[in-house]
N, C-alpha and C. Protein backbone atom coordinates (compact mmCIF):
# COMPACT_ATOMS: atom_id res chain seq x y z
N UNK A 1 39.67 -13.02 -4.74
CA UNK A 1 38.59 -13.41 -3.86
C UNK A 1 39.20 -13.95 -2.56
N UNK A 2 38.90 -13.26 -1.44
CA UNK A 2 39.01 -13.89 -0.06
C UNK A 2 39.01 -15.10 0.33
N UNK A 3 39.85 -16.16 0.86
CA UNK A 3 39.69 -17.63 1.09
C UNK A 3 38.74 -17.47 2.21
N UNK A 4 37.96 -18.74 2.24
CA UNK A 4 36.88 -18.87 4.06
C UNK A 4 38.02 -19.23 5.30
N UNK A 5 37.42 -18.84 6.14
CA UNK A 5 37.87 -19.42 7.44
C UNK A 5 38.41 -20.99 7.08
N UNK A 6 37.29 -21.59 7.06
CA UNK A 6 37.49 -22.78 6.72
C UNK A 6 38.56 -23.25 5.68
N UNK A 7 39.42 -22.25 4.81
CA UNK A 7 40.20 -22.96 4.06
C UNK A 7 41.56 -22.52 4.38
N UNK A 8 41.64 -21.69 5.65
CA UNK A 8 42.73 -21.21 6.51
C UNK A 8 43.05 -22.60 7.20
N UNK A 9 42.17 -23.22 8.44
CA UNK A 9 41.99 -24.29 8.87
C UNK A 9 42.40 -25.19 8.10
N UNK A 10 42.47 -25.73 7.18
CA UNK A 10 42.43 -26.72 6.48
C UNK A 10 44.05 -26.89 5.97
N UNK A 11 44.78 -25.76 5.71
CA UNK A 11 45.85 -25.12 5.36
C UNK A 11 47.01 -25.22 6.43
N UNK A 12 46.25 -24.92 7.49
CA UNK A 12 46.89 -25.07 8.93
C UNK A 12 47.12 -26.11 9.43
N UNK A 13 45.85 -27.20 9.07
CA UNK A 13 46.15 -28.20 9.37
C UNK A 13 46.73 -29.29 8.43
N UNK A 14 47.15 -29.11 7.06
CA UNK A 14 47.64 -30.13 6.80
C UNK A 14 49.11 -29.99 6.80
N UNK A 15 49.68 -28.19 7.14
CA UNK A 15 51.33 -27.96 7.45
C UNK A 15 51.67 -28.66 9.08
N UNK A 16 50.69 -29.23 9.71
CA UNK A 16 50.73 -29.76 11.15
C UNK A 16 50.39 -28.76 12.05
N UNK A 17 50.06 -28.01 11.87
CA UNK A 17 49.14 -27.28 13.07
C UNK A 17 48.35 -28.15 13.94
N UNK A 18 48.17 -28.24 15.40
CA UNK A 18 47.24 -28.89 16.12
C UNK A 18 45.93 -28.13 16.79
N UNK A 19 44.88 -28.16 16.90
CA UNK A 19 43.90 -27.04 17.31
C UNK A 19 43.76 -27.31 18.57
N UNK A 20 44.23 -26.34 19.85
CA UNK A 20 44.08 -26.43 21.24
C UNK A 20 42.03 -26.84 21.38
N UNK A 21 41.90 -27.46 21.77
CA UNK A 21 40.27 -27.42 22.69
C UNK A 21 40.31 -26.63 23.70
N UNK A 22 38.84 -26.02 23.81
CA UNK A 22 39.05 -25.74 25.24
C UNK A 22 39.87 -24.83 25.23
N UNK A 23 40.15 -23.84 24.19
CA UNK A 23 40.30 -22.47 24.46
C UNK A 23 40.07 -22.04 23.29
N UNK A 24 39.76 -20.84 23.65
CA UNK A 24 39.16 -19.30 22.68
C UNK A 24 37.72 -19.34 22.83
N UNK A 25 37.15 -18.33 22.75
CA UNK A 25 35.85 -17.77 23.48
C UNK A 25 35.11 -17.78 21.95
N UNK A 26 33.99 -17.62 21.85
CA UNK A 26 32.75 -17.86 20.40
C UNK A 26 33.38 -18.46 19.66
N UNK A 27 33.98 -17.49 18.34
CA UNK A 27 34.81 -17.98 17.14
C UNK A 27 35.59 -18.45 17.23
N UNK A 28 36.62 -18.40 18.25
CA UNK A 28 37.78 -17.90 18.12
C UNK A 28 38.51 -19.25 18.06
N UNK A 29 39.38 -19.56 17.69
CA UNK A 29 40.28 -20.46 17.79
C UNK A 29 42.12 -20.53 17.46
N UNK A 30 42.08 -21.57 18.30
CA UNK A 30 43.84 -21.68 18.58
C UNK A 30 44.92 -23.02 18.27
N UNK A 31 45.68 -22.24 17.06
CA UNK A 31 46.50 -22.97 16.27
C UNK A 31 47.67 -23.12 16.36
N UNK A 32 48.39 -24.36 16.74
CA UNK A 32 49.88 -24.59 17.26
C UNK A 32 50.40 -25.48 16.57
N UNK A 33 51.65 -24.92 16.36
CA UNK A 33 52.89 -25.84 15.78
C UNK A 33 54.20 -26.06 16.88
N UNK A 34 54.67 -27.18 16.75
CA UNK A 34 55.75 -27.42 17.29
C UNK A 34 56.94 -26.74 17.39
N UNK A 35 57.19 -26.49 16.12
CA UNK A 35 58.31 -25.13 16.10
C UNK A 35 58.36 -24.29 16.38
N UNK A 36 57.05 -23.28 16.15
CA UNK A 36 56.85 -22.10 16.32
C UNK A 36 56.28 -21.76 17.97
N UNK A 37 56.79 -20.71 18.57
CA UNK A 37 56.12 -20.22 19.75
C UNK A 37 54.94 -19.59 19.90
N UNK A 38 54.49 -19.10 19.11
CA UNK A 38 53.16 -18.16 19.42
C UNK A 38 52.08 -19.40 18.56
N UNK A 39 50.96 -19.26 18.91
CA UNK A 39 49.73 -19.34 18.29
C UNK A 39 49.21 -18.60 17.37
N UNK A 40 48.92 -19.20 16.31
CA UNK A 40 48.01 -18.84 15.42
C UNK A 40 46.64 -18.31 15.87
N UNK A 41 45.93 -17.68 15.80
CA UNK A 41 44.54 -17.27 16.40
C UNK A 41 43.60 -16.60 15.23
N UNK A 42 42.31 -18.00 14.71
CA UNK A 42 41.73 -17.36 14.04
C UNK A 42 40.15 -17.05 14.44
N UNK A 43 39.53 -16.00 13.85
CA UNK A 43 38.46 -16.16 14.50
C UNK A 43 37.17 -15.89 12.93
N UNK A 44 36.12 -16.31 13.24
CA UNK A 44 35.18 -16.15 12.51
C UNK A 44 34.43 -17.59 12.19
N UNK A 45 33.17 -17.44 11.85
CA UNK A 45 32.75 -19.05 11.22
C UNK A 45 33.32 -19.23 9.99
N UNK A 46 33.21 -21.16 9.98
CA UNK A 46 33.82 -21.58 8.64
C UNK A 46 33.22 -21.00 7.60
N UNK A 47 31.89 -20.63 7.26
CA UNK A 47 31.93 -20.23 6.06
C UNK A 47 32.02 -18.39 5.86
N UNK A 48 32.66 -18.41 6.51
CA UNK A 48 32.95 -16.57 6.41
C UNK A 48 33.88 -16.00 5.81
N UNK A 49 34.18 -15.31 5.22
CA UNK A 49 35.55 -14.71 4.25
C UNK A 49 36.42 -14.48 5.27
N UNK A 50 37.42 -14.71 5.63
CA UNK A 50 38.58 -14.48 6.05
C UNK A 50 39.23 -12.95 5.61
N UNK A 51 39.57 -12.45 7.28
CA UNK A 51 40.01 -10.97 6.79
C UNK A 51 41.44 -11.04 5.79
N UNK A 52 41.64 -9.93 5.44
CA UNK A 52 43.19 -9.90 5.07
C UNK A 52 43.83 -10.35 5.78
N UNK A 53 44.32 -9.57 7.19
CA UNK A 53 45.16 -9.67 7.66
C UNK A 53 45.50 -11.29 8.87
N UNK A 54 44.07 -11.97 8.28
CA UNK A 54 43.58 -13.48 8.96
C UNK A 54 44.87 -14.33 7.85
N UNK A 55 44.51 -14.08 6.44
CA UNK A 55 45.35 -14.34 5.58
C UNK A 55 46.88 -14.59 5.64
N UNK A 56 47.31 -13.25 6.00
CA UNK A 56 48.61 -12.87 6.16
C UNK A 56 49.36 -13.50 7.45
N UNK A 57 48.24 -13.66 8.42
CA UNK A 57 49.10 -14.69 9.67
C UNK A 57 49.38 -15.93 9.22
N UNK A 58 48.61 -16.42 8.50
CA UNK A 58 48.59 -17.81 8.47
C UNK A 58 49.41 -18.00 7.10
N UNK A 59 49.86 -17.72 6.08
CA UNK A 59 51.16 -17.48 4.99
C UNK A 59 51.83 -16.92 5.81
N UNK A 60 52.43 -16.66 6.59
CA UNK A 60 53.82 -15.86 7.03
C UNK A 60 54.18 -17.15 7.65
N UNK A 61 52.97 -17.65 8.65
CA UNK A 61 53.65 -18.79 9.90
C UNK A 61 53.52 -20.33 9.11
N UNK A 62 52.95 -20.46 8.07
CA UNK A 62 53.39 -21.45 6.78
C UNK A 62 54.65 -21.35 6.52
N UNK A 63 55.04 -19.85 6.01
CA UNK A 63 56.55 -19.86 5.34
C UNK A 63 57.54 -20.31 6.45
N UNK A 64 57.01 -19.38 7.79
CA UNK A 64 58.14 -19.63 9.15
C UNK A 64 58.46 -20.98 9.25
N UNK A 65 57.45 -21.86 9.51
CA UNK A 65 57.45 -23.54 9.47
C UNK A 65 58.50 -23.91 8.58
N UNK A 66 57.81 -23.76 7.38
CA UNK A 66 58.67 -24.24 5.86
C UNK A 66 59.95 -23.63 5.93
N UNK A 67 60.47 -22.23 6.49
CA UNK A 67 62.14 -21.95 7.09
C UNK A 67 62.71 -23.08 8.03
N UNK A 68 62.03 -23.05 8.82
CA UNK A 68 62.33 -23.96 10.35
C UNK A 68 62.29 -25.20 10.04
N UNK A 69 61.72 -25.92 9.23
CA UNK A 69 62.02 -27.37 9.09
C UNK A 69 63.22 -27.15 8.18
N UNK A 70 63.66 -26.42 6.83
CA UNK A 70 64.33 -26.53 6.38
C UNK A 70 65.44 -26.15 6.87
N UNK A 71 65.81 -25.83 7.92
CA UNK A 71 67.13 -25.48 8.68
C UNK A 71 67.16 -26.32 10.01
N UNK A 72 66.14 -27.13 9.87
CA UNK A 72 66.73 -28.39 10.84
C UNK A 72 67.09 -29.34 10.22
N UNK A 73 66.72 -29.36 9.22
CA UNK A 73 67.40 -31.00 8.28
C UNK A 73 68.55 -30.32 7.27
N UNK A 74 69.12 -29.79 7.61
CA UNK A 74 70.46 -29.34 7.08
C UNK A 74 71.40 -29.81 7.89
């Protein structure tokens, strides 16, 4: 079963993601980490199924984080 929007968000934000204001147009929204250079960008309402590939950004740039901190405290 598809996670919601809302449990992407939630996911994002407790690995430290910060949510820019004041940008992204309707849905859309914009998710930043310190380490990482690009933004996360999800779009849809909270209670909406999350696409696959909404999924797959947000586990890849979890794992990236979870690489990147672990090769700074080495």
């Amino acid at each position: 079963m598809p996670k919601k929007v809302r449990e992407l968000k939630q996911m994002l934000q407790k690995a430290g993601f910060t949510l820019l204001t004041k940008r992204g147009k309707g849905s859309h929204s914009y998710w930043i980490h310190p380490v990482l250079s690009n933004p996360i960008v999800l779009s849809g309402k909270d209670s909406k199924d999350a696409k696959p590939y909404q999924e797959k950004d947000v586990i890849a740039a979890l794992e990236e984080v979870k690489r990147l901190e672990q090769e700074g405290s080495l």
